[in-house]
N, C-alpha and C. Protein backbone atom coordinates (compact mmCIF):
# COMPACT_ATOMS: atom_id res chain seq x y z
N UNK A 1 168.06 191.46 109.38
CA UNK A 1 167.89 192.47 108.35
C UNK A 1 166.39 192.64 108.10
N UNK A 2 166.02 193.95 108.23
CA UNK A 2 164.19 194.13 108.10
C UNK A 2 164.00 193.95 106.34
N UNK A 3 163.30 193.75 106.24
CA UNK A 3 162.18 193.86 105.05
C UNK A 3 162.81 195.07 104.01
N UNK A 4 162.93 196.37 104.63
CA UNK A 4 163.05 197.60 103.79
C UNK A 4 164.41 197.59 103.22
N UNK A 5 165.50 196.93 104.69
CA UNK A 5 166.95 196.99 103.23
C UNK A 5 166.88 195.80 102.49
N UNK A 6 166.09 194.69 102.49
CA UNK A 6 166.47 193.68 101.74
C UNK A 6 166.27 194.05 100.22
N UNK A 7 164.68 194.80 100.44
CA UNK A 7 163.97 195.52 99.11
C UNK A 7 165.02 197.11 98.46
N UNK A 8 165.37 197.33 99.52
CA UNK A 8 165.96 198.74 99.10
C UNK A 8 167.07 198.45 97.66
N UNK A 9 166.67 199.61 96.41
CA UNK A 9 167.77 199.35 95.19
C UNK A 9 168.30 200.74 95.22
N UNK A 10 169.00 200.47 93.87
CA UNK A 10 169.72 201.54 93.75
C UNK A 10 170.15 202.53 92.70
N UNK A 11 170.50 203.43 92.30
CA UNK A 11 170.85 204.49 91.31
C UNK A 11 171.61 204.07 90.56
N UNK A 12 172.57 203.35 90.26
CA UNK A 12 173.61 202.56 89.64
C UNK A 12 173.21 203.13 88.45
N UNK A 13 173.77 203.67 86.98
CA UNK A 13 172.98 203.95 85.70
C UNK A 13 173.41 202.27 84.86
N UNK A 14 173.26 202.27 84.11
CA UNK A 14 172.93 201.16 83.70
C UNK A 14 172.83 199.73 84.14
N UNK A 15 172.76 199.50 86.05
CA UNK A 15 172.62 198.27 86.45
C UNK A 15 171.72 197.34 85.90
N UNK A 16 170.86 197.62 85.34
CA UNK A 16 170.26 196.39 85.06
C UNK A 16 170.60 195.63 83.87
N UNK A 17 171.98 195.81 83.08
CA UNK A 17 172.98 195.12 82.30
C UNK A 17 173.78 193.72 83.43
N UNK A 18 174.21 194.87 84.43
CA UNK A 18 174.64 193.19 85.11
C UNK A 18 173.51 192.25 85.97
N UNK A 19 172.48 192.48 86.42
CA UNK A 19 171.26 191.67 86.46
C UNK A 19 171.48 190.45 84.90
N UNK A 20 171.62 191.18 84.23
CA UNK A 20 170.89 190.68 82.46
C UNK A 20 171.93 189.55 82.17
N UNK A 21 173.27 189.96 82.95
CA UNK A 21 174.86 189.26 82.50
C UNK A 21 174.49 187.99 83.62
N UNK A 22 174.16 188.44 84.75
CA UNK A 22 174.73 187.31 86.41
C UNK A 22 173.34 186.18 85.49
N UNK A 23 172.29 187.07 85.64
CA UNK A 23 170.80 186.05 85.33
C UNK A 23 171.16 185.36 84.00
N UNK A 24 171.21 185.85 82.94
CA UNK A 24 171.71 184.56 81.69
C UNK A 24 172.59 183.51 82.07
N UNK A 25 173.58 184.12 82.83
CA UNK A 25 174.77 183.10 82.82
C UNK A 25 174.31 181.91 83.68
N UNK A 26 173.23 182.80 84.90
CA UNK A 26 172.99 181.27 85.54
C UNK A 26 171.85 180.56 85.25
N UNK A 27 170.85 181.34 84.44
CA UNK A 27 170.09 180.70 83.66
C UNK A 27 170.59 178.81 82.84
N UNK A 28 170.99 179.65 82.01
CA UNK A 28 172.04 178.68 81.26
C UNK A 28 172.28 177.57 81.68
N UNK A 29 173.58 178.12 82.89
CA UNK A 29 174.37 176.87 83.52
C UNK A 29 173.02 175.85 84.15
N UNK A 30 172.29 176.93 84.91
CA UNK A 30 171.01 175.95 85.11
C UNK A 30 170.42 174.85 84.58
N UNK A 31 169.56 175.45 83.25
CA UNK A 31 169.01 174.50 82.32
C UNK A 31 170.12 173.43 81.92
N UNK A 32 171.11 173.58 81.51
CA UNK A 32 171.67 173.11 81.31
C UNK A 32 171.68 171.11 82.07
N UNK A 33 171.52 171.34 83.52
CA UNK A 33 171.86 169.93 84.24
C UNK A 33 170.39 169.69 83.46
N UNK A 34 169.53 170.30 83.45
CA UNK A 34 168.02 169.37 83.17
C UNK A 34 168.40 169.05 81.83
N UNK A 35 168.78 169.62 80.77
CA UNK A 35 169.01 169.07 79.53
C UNK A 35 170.16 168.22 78.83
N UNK A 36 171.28 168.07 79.93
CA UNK A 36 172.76 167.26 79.12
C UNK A 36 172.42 166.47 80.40
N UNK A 37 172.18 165.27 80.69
CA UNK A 37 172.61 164.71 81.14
C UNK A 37 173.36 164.27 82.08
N UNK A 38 174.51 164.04 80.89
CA UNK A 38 175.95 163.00 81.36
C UNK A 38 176.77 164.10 81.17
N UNK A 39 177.26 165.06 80.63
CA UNK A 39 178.04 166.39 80.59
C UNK A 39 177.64 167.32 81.52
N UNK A 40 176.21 167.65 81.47
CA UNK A 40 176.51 169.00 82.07
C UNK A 40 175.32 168.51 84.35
N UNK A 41 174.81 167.95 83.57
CA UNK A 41 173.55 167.49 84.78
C UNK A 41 174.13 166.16 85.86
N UNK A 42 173.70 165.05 86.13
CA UNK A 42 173.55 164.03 87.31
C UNK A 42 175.17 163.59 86.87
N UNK A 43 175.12 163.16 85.52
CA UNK A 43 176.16 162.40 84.98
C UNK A 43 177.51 163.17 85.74
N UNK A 44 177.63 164.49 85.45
CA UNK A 44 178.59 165.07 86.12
C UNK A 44 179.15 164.97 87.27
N UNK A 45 177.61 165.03 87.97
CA UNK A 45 177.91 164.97 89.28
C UNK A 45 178.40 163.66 89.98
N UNK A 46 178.02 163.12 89.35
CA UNK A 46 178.64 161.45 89.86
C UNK A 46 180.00 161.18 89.31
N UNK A 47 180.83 161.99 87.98
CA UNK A 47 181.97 161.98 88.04
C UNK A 47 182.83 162.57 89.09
N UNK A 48 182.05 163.69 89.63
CA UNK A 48 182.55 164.27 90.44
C UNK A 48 183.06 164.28 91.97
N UNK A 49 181.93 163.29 92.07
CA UNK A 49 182.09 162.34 93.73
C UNK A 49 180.99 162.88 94.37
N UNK A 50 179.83 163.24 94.05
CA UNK A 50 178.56 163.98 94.64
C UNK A 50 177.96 162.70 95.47
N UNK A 51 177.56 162.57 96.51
CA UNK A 51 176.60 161.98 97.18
C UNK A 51 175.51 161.96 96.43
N UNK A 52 174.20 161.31 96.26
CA UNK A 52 173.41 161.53 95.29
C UNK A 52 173.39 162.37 93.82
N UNK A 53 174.14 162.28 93.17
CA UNK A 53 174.48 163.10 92.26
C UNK A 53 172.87 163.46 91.32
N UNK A 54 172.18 162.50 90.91
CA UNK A 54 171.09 163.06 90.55
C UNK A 54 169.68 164.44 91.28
N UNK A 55 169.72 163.80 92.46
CA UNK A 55 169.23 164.76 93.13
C UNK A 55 169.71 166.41 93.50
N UNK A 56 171.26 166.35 93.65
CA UNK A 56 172.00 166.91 93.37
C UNK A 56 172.44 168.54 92.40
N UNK A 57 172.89 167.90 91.05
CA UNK A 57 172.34 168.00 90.25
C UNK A 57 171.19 168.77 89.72
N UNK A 58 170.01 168.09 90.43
CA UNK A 58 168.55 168.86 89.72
C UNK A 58 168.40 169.71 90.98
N UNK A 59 168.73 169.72 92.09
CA UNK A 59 168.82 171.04 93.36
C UNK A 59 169.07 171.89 93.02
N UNK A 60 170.78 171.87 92.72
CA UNK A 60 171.58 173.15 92.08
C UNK A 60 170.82 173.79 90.98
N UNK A 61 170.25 172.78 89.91
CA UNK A 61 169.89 173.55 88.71
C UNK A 61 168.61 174.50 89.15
N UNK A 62 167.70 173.76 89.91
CA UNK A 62 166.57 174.39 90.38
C UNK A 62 167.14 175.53 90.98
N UNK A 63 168.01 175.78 91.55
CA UNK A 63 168.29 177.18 92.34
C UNK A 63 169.05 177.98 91.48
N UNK A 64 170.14 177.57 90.53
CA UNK A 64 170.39 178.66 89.61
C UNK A 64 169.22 178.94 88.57
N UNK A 65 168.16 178.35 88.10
CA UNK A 65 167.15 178.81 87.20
C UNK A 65 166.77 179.81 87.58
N UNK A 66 165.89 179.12 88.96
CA UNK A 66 164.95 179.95 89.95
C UNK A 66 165.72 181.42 90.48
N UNK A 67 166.90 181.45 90.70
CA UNK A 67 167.26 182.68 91.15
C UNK A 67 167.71 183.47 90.23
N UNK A 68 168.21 183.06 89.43
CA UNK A 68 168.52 183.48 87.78
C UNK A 68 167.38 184.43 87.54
N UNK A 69 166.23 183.87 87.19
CA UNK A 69 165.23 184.57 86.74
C UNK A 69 164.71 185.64 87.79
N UNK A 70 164.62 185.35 88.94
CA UNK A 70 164.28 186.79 89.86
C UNK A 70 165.65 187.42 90.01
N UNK A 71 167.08 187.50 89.60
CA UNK A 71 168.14 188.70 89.57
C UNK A 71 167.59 189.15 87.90
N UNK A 72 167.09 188.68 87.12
CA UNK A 72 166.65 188.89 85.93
C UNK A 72 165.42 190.28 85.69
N UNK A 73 164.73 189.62 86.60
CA UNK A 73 163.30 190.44 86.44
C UNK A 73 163.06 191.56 88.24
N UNK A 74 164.78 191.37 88.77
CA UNK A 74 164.93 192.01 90.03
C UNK A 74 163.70 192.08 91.19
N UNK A 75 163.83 190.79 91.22
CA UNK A 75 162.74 190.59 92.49
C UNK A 75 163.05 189.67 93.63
N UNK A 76 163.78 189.81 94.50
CA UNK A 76 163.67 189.98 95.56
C UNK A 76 165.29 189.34 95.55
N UNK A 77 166.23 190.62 95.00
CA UNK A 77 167.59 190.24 93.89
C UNK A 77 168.36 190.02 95.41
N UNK A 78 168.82 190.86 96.08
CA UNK A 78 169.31 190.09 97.32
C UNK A 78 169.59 188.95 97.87
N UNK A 79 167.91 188.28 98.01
CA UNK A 79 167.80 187.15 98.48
C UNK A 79 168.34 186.07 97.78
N UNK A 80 167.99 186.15 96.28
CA UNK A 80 168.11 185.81 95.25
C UNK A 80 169.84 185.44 95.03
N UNK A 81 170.60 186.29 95.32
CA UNK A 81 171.92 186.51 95.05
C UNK A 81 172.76 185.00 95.95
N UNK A 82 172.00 184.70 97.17
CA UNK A 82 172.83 183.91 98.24
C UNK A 82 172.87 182.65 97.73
N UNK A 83 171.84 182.36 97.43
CA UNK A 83 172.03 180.58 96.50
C UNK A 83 173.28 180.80 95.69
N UNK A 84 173.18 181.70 94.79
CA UNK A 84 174.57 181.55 93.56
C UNK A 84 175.34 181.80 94.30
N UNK A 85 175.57 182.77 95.28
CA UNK A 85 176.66 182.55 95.82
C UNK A 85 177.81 181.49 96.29
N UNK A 86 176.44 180.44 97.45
CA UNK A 86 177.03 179.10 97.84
C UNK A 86 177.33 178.49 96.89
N UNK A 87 176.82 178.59 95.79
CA UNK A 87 176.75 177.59 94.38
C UNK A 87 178.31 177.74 93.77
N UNK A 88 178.52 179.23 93.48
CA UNK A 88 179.94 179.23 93.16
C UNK A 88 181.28 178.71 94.12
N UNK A 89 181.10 179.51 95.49
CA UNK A 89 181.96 178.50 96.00
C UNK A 89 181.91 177.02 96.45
N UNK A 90 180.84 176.68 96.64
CA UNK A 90 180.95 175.38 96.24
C UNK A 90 181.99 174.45 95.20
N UNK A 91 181.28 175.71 94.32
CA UNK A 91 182.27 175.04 92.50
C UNK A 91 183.75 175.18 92.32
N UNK A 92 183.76 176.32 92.97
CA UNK A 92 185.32 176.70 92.62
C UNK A 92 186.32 175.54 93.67
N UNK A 93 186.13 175.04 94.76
CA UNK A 93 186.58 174.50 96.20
C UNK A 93 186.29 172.68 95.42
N UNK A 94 185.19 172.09 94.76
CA UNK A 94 185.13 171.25 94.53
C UNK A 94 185.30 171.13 92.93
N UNK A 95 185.57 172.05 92.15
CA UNK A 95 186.32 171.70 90.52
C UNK A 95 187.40 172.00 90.11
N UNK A 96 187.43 173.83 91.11
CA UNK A 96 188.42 174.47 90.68
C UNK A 96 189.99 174.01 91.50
N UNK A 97 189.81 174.17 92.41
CA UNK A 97 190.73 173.61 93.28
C UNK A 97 191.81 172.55 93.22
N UNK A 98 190.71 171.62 93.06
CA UNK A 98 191.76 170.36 92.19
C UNK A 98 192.67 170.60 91.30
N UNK A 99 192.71 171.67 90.61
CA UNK A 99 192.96 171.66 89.04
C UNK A 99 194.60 172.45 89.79
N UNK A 100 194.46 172.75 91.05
CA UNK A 100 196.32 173.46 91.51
C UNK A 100 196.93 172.50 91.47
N UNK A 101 196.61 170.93 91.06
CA UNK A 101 198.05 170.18 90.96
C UNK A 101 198.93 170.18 89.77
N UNK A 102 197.95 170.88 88.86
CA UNK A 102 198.49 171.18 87.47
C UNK A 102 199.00 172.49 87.17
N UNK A 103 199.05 173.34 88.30
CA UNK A 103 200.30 174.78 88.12
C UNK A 103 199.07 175.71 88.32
N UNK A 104 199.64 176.42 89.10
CA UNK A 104 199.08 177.79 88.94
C UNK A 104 198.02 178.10 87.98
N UNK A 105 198.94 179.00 86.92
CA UNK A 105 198.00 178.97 85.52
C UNK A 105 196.81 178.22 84.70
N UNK A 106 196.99 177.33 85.15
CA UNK A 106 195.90 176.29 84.88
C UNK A 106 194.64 176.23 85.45
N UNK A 107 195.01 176.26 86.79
CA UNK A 107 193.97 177.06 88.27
C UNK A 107 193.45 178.37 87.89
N UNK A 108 194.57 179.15 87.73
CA UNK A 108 193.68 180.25 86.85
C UNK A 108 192.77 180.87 86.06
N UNK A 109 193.22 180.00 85.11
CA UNK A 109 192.32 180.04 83.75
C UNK A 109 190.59 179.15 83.99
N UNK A 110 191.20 178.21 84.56
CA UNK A 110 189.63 177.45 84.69
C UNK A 110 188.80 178.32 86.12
N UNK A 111 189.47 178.98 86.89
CA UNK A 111 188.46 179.60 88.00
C UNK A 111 188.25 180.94 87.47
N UNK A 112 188.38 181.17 86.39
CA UNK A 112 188.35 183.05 85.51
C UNK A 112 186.37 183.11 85.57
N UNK A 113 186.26 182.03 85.13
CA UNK A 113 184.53 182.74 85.37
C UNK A 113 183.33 182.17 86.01
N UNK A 114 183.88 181.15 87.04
CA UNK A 114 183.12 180.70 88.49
C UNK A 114 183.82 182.08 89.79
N UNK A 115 185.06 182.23 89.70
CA UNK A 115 185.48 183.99 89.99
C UNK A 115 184.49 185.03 89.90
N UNK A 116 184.47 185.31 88.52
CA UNK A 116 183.94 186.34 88.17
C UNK A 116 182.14 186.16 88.40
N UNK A 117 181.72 185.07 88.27
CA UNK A 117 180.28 185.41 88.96
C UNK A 117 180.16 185.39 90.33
N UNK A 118 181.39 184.78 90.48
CA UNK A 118 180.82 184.67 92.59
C UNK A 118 181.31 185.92 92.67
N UNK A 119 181.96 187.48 92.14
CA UNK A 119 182.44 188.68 91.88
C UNK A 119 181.04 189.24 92.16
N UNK A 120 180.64 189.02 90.95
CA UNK A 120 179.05 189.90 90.46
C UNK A 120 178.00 189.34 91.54
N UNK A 121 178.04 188.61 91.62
CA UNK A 121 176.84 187.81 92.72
C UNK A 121 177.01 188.51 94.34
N UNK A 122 178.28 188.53 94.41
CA UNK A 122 178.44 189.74 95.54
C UNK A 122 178.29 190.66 95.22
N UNK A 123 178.60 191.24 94.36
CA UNK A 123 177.95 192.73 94.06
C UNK A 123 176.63 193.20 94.20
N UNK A 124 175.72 192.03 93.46
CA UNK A 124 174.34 192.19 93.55
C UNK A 124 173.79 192.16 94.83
N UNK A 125 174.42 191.31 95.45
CA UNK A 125 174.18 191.02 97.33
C UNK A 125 173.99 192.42 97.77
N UNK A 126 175.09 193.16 97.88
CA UNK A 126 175.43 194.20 98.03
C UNK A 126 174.30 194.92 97.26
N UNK A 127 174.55 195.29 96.07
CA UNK A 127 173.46 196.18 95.79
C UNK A 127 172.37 196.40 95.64
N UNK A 128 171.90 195.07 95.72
CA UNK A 128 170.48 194.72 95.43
C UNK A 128 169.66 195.09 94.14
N UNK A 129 168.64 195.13 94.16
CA UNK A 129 168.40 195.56 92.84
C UNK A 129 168.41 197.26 91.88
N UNK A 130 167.75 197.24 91.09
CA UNK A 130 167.94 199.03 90.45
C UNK A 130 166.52 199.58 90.23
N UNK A 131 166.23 201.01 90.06
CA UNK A 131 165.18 201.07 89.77
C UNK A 131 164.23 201.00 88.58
N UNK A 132 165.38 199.72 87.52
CA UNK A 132 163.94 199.16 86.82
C UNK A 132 163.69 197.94 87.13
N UNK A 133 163.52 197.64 87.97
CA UNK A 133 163.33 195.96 88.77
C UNK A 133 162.02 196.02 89.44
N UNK A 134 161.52 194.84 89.96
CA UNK A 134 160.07 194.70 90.31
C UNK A 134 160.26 195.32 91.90
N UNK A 135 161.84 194.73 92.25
CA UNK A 135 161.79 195.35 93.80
C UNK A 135 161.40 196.70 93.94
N UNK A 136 161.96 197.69 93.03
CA UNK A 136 161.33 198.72 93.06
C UNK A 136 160.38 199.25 92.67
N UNK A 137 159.67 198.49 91.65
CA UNK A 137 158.00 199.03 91.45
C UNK A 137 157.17 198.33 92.75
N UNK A 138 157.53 197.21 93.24
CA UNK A 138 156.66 196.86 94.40
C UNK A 138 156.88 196.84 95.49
N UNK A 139 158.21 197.41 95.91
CA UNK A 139 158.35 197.59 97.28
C UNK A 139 159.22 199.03 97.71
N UNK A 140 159.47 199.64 96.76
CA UNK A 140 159.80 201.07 97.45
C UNK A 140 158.97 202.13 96.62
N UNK A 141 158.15 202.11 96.67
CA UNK A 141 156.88 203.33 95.74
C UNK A 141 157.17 203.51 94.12
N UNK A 142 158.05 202.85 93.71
CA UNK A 142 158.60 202.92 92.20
C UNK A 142 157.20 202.81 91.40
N UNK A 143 156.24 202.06 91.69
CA UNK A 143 155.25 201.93 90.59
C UNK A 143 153.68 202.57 90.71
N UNK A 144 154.26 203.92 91.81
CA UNK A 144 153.05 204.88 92.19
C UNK A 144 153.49 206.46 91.50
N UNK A 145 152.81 207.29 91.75
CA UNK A 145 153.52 208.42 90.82
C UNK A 145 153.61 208.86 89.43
């Protein structure tokens, strides 16, 4: 893929609401491992059966911050989009999954919004960013004119 579609955005009218929705949410979940610990950070991960769970842990968070904030400020939202991607299925295959020995519904309810961002995270893949994003003031003439 060249350079020009990675940068290329799009007309969408109010896209940069779901930028604002995908980037908080993984903001969040991000900070989150650096600040809880034993709930949300290493601790987890070692309940979870992670190989190094601390290192772990602070990887994932580093890549949902870090990409969080460029689908946020739409810079270089594409690229940006593929970490969360792996990140969700990752999550859903190693949290959600488990949870089908307890019925259907149950599976359901707990994969409703590791779903719905690995949803939007493809979307953004797909659409890349909009034209109030940096991709388009700095890489398709948006900030000449």
């Amino acid at each position: 893929m060249n350079t020009e579609k990675i940068f290329k955005t799009n007309d969408i009218s109010g896209y940069w609401i779901i930028r604002l929705i995908l980037g908080y949410v993984f903001l969040v979940a991000g900070l989150q491992k650096f600040i809880f610990y034993d709930t949300r950070g290493p601790g987890r991960f070692m309940d979870m059966g992670f190989p190094f769970p601390e290192f772990t842990a602070y990887f994932v968070g580093f890549f949902e911050v870090a990409c969080a904030l460029l689908i946020i400020f739409g810079l270089a939202t594409r690229v940006a989009a593929i970490p969360l991607i792996i990140t969700m299925i990752v999550a859903i295959i190693t949290t959600k999954f488990p949870q089908l020995g307890d019925g259907f519904w149950t599976f359901a309810h707990a994969l409703r919004l590791d779903f719905s961002m690995l949803m939007v995270s493809l979307f953004v893949l797909y659409n890349g960013a909009d034209k109030k994003s940096l991709d388009e003031k700095w890489f398709n003439d948006g900030g000449r004119g």
